[in-house]
N, C-alpha and C. Protein backbone atom coordinates (compact mmCIF):
# COMPACT_ATOMS: atom_id res chain seq x y z
N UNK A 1 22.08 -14.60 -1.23
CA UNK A 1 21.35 -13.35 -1.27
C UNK A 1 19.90 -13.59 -0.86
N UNK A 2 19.08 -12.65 0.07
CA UNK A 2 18.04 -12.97 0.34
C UNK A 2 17.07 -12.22 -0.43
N UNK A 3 16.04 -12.92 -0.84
CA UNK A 3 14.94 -12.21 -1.78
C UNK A 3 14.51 -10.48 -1.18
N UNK A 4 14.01 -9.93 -1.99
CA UNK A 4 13.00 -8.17 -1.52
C UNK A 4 12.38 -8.72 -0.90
N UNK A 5 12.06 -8.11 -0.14
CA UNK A 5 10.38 -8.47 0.77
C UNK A 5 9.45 -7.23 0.27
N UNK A 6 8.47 -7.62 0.08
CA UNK A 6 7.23 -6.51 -0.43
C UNK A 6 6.17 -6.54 0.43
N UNK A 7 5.71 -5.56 1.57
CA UNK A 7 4.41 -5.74 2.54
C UNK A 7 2.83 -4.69 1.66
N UNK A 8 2.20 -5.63 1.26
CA UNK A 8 0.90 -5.12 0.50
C UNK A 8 -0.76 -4.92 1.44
N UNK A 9 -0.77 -4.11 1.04
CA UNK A 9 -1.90 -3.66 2.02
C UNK A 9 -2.91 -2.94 1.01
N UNK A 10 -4.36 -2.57 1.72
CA UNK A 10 -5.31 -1.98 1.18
C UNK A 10 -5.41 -0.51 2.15
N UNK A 11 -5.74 0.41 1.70
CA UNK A 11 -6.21 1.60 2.38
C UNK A 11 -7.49 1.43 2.96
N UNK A 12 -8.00 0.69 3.22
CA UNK A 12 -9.60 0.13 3.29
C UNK A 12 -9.74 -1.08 4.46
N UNK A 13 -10.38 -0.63 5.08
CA UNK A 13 -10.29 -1.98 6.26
C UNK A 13 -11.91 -2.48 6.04
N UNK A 14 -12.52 -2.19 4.71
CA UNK A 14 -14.00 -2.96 4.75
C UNK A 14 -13.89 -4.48 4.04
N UNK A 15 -14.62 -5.24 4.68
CA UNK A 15 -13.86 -6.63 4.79
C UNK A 15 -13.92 -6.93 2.93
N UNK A 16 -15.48 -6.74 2.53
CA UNK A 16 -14.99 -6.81 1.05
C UNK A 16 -14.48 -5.98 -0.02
N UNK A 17 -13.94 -5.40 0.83
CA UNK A 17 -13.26 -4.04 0.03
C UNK A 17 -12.33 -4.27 -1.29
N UNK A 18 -12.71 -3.80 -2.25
CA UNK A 18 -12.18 -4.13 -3.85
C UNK A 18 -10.76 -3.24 -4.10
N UNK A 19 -10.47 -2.62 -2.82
CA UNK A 19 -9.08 -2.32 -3.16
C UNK A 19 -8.13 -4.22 -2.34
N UNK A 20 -8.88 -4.42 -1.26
CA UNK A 20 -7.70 -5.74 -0.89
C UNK A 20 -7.94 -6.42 -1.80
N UNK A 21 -8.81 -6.89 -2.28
CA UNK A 21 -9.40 -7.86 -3.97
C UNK A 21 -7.54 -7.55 -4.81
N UNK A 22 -7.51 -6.48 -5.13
CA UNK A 22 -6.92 -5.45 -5.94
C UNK A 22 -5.34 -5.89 -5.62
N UNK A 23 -5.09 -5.73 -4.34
CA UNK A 23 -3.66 -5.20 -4.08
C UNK A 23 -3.14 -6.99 -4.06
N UNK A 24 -4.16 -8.09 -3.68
CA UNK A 24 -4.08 -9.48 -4.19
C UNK A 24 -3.30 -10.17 -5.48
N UNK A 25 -3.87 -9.39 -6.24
CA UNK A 25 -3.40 -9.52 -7.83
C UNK A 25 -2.37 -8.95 -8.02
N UNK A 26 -2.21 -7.62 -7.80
CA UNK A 26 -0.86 -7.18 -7.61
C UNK A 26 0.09 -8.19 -7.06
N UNK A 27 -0.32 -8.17 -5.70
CA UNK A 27 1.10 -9.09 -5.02
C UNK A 27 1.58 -10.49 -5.45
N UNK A 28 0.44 -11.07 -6.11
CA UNK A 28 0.80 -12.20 -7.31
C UNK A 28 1.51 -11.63 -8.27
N UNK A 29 1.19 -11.12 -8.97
CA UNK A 29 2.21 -10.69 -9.94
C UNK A 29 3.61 -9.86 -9.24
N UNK A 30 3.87 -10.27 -8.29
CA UNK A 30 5.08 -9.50 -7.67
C UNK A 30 6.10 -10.96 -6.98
N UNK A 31 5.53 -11.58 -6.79
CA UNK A 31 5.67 -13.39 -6.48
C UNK A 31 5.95 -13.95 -7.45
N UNK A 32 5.31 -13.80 -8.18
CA UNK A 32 5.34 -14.95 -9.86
C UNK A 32 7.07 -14.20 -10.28
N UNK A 33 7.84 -13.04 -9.59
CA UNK A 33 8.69 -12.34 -10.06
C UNK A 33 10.12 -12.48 -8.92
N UNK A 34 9.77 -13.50 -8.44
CA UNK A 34 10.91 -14.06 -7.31
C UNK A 34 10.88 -12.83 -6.07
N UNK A 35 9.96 -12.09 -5.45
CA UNK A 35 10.34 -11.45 -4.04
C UNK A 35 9.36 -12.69 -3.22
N UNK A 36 9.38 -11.97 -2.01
CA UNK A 36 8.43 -12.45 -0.76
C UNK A 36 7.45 -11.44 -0.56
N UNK A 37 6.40 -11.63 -0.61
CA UNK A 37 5.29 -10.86 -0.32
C UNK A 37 4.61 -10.96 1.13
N UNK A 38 4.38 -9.77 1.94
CA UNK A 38 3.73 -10.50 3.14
C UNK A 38 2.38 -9.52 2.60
N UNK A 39 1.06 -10.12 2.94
CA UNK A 39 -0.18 -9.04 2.24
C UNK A 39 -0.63 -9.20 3.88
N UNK A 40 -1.16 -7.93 4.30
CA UNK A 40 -1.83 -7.56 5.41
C UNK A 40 -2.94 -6.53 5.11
N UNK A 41 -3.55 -6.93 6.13
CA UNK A 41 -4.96 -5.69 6.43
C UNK A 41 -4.87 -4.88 7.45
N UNK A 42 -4.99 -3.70 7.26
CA UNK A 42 -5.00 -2.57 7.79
C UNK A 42 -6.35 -2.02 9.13
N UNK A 43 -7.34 -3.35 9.30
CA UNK A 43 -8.58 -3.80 10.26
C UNK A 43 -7.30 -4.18 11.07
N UNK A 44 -6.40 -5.15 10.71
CA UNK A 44 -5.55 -5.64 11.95
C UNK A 44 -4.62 -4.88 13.21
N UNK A 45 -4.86 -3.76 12.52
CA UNK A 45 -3.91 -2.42 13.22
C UNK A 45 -4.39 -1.67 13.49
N UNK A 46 -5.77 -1.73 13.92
CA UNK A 46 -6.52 -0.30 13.93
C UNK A 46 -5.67 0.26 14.90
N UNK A 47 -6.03 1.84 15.41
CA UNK A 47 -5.16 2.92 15.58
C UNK A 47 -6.24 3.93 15.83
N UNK A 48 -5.72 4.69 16.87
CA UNK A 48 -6.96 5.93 16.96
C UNK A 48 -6.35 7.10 16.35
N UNK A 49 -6.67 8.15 16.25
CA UNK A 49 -6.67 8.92 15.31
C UNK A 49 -5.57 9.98 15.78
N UNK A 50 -4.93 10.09 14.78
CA UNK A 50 -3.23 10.92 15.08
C UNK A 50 -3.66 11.74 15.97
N UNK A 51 -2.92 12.18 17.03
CA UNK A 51 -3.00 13.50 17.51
C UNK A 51 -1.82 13.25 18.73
N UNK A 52 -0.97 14.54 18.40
CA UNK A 52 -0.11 14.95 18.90
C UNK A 52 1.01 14.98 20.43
N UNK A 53 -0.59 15.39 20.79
CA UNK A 53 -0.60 15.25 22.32
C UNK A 53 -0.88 13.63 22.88
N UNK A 54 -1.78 13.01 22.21
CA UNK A 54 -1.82 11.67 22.38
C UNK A 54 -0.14 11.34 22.59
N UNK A 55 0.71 11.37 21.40
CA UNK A 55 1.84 10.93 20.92
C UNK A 55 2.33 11.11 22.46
N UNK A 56 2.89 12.73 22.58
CA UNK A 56 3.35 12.92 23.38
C UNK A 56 3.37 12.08 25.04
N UNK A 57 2.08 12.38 25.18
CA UNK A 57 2.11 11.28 26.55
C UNK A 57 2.12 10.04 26.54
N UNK A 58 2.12 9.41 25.55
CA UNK A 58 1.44 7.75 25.35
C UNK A 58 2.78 7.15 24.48
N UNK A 59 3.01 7.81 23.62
CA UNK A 59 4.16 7.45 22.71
C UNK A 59 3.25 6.77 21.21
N UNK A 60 4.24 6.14 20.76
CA UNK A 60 3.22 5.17 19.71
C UNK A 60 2.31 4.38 20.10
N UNK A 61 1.25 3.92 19.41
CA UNK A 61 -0.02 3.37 19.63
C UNK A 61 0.73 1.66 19.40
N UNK A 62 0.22 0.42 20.25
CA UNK A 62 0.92 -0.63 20.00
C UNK A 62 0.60 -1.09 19.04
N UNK A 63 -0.53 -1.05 18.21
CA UNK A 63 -0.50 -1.09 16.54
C UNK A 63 0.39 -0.72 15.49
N UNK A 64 0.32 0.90 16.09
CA UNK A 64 1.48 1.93 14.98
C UNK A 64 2.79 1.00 15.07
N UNK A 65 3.31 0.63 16.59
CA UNK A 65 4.45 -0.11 16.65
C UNK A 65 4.46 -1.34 15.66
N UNK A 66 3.84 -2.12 16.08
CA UNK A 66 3.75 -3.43 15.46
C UNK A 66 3.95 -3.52 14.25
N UNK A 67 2.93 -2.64 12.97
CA UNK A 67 2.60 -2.06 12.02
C UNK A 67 4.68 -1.80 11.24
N UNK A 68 4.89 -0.52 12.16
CA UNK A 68 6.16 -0.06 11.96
C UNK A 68 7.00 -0.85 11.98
N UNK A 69 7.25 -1.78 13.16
CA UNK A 69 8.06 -2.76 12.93
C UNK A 69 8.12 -3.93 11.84
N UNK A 70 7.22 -4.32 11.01
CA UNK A 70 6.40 -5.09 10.15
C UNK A 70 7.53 -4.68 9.18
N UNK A 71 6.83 -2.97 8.61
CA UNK A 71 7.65 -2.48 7.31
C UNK A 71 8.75 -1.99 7.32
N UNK A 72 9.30 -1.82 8.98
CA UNK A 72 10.83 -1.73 8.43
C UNK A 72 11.61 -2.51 7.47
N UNK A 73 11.97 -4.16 8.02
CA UNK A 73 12.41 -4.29 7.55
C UNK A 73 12.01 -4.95 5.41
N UNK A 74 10.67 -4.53 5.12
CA UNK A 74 10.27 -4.71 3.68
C UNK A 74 10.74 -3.59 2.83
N UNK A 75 11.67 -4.26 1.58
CA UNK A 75 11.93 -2.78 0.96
C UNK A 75 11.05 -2.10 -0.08
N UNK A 76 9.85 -2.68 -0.12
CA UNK A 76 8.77 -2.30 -1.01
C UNK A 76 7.51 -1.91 -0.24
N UNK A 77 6.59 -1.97 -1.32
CA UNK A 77 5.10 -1.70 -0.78
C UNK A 77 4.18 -1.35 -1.93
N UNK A 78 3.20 -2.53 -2.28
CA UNK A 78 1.85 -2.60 -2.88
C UNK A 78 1.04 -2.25 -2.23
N UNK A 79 0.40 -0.89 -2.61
CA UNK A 79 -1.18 0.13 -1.98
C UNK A 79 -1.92 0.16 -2.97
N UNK A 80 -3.40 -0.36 -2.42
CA UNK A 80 -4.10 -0.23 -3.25
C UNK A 80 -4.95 1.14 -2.51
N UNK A 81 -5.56 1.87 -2.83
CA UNK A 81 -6.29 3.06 -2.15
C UNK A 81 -7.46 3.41 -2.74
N UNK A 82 -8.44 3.24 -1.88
CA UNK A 82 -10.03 3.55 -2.23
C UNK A 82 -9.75 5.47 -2.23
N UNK A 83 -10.36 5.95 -3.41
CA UNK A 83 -11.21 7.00 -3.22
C UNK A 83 -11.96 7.67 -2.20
N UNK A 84 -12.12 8.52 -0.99
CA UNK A 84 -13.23 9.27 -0.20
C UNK A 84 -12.79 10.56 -0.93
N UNK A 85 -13.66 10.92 -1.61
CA UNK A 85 -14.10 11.92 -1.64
C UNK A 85 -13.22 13.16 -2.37
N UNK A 86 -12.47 11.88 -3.63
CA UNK A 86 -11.80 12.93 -4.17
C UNK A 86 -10.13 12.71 -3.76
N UNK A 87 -10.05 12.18 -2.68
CA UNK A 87 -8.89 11.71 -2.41
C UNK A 87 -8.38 10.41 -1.20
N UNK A 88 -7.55 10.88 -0.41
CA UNK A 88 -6.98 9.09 0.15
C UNK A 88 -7.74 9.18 0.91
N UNK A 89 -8.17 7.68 1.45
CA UNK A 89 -8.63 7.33 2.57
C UNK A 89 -8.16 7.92 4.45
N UNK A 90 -8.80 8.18 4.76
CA UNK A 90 -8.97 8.30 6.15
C UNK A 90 -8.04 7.35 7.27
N UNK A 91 -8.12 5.76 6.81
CA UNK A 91 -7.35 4.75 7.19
C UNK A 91 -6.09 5.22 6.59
N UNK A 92 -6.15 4.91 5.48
CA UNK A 92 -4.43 5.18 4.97
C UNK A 92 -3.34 6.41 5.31
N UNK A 93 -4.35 7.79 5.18
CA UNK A 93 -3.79 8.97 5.93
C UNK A 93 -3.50 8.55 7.48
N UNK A 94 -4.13 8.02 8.25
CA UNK A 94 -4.15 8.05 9.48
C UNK A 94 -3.10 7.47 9.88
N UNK A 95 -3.17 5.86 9.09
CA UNK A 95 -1.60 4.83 9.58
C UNK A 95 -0.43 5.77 9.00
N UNK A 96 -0.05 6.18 7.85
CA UNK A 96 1.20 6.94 7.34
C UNK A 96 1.55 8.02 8.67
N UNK A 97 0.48 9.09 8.87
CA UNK A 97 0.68 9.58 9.72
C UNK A 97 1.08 8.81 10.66
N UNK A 98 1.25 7.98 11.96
CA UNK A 98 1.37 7.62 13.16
C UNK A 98 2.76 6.36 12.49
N UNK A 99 3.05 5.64 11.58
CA UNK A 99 4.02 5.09 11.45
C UNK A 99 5.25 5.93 11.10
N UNK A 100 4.89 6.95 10.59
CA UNK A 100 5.97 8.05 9.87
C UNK A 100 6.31 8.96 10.97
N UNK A 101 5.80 8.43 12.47
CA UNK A 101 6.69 9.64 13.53
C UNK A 101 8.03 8.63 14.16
N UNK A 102 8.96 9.23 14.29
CA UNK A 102 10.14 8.70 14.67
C UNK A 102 10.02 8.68 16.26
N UNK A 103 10.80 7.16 16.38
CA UNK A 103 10.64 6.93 17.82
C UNK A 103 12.56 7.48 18.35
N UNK A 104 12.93 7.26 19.85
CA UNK A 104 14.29 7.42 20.25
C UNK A 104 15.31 6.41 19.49
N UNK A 105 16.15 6.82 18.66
CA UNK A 105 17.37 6.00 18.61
C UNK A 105 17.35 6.01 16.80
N UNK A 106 15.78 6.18 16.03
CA UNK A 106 15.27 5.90 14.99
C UNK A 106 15.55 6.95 14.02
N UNK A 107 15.95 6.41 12.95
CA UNK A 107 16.01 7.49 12.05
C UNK A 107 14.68 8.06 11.12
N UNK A 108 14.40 9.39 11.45
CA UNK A 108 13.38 9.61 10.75
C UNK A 108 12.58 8.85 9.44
N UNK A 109 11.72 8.49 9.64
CA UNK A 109 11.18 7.95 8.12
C UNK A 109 11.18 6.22 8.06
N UNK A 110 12.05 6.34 9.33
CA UNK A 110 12.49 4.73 9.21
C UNK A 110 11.76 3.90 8.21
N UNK A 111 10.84 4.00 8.35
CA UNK A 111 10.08 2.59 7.48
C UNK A 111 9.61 2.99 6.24
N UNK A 112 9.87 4.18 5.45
CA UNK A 112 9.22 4.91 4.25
C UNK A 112 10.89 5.37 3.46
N UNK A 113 11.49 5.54 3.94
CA UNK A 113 12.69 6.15 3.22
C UNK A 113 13.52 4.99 3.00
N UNK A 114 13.68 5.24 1.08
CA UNK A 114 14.58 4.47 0.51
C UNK A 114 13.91 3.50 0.16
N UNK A 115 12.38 3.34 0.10
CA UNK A 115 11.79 1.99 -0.28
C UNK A 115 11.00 2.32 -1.68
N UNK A 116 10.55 1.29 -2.08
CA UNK A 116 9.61 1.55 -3.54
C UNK A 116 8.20 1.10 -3.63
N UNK A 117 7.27 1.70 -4.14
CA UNK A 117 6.19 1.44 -4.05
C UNK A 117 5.77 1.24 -5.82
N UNK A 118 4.39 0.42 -5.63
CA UNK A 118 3.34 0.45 -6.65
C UNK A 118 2.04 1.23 -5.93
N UNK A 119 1.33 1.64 -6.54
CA UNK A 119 -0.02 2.55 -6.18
C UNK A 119 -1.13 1.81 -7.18
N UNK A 120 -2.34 1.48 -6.79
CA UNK A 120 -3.30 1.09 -7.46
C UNK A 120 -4.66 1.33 -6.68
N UNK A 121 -6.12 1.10 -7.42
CA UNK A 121 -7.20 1.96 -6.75
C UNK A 121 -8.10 0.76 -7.25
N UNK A 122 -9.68 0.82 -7.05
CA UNK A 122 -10.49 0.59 -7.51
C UNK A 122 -11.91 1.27 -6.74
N UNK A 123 -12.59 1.61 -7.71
CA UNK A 123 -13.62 2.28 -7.26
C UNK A 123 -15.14 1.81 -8.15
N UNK A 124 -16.22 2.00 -7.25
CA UNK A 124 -17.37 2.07 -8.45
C UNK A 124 -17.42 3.33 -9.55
N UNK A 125 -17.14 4.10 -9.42
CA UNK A 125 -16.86 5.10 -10.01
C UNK A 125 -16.28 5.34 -11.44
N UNK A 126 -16.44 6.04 -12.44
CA UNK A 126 -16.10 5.86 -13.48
C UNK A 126 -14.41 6.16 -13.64
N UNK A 127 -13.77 6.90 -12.87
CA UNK A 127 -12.40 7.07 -12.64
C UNK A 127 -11.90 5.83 -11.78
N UNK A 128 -12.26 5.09 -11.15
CA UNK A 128 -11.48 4.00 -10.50
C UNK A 128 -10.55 4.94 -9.61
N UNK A 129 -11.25 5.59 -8.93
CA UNK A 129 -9.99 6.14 -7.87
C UNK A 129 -8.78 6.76 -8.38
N UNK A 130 -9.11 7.37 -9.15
CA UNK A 130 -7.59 7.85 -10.33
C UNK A 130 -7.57 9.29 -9.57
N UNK A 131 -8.42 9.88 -8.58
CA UNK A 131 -8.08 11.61 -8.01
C UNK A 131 -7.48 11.13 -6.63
N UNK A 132 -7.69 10.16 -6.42
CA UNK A 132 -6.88 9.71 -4.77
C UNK A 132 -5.46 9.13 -5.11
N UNK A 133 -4.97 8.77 -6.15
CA UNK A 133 -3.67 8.12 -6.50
C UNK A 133 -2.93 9.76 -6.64
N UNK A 134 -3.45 10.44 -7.03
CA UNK A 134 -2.47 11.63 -7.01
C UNK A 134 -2.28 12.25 -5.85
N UNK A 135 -2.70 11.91 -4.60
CA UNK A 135 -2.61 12.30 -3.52
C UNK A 135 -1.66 10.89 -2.56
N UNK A 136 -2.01 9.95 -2.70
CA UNK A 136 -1.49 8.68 -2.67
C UNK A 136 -0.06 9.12 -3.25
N UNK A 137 0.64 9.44 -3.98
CA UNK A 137 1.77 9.60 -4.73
C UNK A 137 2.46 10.32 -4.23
N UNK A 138 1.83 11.63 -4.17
CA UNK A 138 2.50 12.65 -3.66
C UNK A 138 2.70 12.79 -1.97
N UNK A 139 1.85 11.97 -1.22
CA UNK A 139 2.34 12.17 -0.06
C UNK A 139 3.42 10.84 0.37
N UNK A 140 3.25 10.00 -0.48
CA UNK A 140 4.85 8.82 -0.72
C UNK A 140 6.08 9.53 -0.94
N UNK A 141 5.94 9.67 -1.84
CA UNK A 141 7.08 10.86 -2.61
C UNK A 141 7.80 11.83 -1.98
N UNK A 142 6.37 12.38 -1.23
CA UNK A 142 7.12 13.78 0.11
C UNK A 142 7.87 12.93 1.38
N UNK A 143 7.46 11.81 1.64
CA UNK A 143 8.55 11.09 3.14
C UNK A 143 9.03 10.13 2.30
N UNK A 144 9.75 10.04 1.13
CA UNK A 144 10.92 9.42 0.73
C UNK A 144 10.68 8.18 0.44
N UNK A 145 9.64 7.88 -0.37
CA UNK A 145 9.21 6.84 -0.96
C UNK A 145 9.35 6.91 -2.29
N UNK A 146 9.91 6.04 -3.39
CA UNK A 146 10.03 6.03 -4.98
C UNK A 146 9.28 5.26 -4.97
N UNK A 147 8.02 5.94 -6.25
CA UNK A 147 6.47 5.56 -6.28
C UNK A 147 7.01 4.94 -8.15
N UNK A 148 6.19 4.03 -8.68
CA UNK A 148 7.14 3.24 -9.70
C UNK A 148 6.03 4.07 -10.61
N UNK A 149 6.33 4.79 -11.99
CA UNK A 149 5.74 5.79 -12.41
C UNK A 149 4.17 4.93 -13.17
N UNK A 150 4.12 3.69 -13.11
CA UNK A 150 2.69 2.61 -13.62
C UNK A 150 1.92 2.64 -12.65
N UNK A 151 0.62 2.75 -12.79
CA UNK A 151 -0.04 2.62 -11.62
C UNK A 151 -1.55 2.22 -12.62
N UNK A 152 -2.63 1.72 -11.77
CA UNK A 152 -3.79 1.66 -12.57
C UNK A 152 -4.67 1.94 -11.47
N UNK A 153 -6.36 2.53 -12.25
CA UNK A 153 -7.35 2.95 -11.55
C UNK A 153 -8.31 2.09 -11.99
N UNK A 154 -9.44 1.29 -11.51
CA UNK A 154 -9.98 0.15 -12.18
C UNK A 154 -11.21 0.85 -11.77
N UNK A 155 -12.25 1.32 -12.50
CA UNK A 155 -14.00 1.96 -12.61
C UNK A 155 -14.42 0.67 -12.32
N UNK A 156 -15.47 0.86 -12.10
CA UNK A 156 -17.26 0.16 -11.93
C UNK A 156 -16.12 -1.15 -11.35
N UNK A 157 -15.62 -0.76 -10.07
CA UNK A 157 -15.22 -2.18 -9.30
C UNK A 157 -16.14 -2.86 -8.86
N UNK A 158 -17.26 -2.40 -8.45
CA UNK A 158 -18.74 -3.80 -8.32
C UNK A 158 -18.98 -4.82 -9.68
N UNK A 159 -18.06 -5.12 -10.56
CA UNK A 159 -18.48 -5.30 -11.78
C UNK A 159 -17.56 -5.97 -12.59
N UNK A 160 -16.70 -5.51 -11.60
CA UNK A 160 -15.09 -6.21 -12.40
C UNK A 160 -14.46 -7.40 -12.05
N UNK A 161 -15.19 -7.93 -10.89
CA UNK A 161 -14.24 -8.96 -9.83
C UNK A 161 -14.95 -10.10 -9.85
N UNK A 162 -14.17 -11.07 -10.27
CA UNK A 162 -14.98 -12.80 -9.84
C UNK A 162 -15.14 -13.29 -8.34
N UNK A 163 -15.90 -14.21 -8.34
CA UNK A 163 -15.64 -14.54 -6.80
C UNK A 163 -14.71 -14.99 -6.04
N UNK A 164 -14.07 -15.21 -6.79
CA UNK A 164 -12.22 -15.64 -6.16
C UNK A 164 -11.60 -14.61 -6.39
N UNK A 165 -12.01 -13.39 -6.48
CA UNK A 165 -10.94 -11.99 -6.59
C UNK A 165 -9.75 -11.70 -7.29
N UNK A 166 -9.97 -12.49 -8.67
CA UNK A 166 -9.48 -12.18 -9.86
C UNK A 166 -10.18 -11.42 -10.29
N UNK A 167 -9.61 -10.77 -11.38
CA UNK A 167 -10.59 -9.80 -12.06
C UNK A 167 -10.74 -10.77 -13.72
N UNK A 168 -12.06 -10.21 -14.03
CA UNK A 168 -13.01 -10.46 -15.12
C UNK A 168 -11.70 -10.70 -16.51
N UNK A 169 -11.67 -9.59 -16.17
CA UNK A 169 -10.97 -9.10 -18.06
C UNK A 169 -9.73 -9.20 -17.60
N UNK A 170 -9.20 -10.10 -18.35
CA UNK A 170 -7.81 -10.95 -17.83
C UNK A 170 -6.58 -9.67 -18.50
N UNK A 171 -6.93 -9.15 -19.50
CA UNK A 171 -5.75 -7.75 -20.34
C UNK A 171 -6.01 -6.94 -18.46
N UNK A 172 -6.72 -6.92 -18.15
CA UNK A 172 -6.77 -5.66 -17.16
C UNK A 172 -5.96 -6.04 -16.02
N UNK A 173 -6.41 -8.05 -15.54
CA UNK A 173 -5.60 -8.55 -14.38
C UNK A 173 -3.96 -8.54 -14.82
N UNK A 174 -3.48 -8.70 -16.09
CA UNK A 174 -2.36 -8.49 -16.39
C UNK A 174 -1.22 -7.37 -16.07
N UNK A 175 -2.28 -6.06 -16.19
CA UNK A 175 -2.16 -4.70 -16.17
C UNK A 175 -1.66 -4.75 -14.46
N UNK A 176 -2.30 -5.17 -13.78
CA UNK A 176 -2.38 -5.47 -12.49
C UNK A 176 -0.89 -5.58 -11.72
N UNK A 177 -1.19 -7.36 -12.18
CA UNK A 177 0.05 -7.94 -11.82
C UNK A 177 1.61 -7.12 -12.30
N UNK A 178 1.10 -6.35 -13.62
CA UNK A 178 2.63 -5.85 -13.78
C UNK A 178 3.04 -4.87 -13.14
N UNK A 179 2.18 -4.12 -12.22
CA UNK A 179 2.52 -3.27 -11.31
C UNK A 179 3.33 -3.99 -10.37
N UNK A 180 3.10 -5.00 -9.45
CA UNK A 180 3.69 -6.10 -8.41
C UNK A 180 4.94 -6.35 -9.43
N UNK A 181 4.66 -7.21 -10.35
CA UNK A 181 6.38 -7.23 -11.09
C UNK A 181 6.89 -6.28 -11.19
N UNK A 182 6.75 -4.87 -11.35
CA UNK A 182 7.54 -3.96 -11.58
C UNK A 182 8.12 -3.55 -10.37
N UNK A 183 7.34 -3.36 -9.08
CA UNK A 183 8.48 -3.33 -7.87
C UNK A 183 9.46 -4.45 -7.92
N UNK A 184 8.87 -6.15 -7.87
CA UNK A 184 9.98 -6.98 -7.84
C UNK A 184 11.05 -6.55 -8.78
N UNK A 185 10.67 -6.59 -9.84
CA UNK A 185 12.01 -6.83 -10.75
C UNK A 185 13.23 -5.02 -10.55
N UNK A 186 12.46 -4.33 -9.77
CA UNK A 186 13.36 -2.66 -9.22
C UNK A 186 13.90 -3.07 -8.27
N UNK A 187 13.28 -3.84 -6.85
CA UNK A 187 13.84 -4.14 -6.06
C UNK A 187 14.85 -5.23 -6.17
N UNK A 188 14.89 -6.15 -7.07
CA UNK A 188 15.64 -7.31 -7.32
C UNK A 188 17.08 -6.47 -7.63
N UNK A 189 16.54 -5.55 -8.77
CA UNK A 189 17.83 -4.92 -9.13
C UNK A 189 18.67 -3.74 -8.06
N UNK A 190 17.97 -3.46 -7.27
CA UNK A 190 18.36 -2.65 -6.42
C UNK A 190 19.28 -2.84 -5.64
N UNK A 191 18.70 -4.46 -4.66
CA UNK A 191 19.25 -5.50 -3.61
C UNK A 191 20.52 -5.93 -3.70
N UNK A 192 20.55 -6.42 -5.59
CA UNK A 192 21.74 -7.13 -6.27
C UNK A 192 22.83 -6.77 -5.91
């Protein structure tokens, strides 16, 4: 039997961005739980900005491809998602959009339907990104993603993180990691 594969990413392509810090710890605690984790950045795929007509004449962007081809075959997915402004990132809306259009031969959704996710945030902010996870959720949820009902929002992220991108308060990195175990040990049982 071959292990889950879990592909973890940040909504955030700023290089020290405390959601990839974030989705790190997660994917350890998703490892320490027997899957394969591949962790990527979302800088590596940049992508210009959905639009339609683009699609139409051009097809997918060779990022979106690459990207798409990546998470087909992973049956999970650790997101961590920064906060703008009340809700998801700009990056993260943008890739969902352009990976979530179906190419010839493909079944809609290909790479989002039937898989499972963890959701996690960090923000300076006293909510830790807790108004963008409800948007984060619900647009998983709407293209056929099972979002695992734990999730955490981590406040005053300038404040929380060591320099090796553990976090401080080890009850909280725990909290973390059990998000990552909780896809492994769904997907383990799923696979079986």
């Amino acid at each position: 039997m071959t292990k889950p594969k879990i592909l973890a990413f940040a909504g955030s392509t700023r290089i020290d961005s405390f959601n990839k810090k974030l989705v790190k710890v997660a994917a350890s605690g998703a490892m320490e739980n027997g899957v394969d984790v591949t962790v990527i950045d979302l800088r590596d795929f940049a992508m210009p900005l959905y639009d339609g007509d683009l699609e139409q004449k051009e097809g997918l962007p060779s990022n979106a491809r690459k990207l798409k081809d990546l998470m087909i075959p992973h049956q999970g997915f650790l997101i961590s998602s920064p906060e703008y402004n009340s809700s998801i990132s700009g990056v993260l809306k943008n890739t969902i959009d352009w990976v979530s259009r179906p190419t010839e031969g493909e079944e809609p959704l290909a790479c989002f339907k039937g898989k499972v996710a963890g959701i996690m945030s960090a923000s300076p902010g006293g909510l830790g990104g807790l108004r963008g996870l409800v948007h984060v959720r619900a647009i998983l949820e709407n293209i056929s993603v099972l979002v695992i009902p734990e999730q955490i929002a981590i406040a005053k992220a300038h404040e929380v993180f060591n320099t090796d991108g553990t976090l401080k308060d080890k009850k909280q990195e725990e909290q973390v990691k059990r998000i990552g175990a909780s896809v492994a040990k769904l997907l383990i049982k799923l696979t079986a």
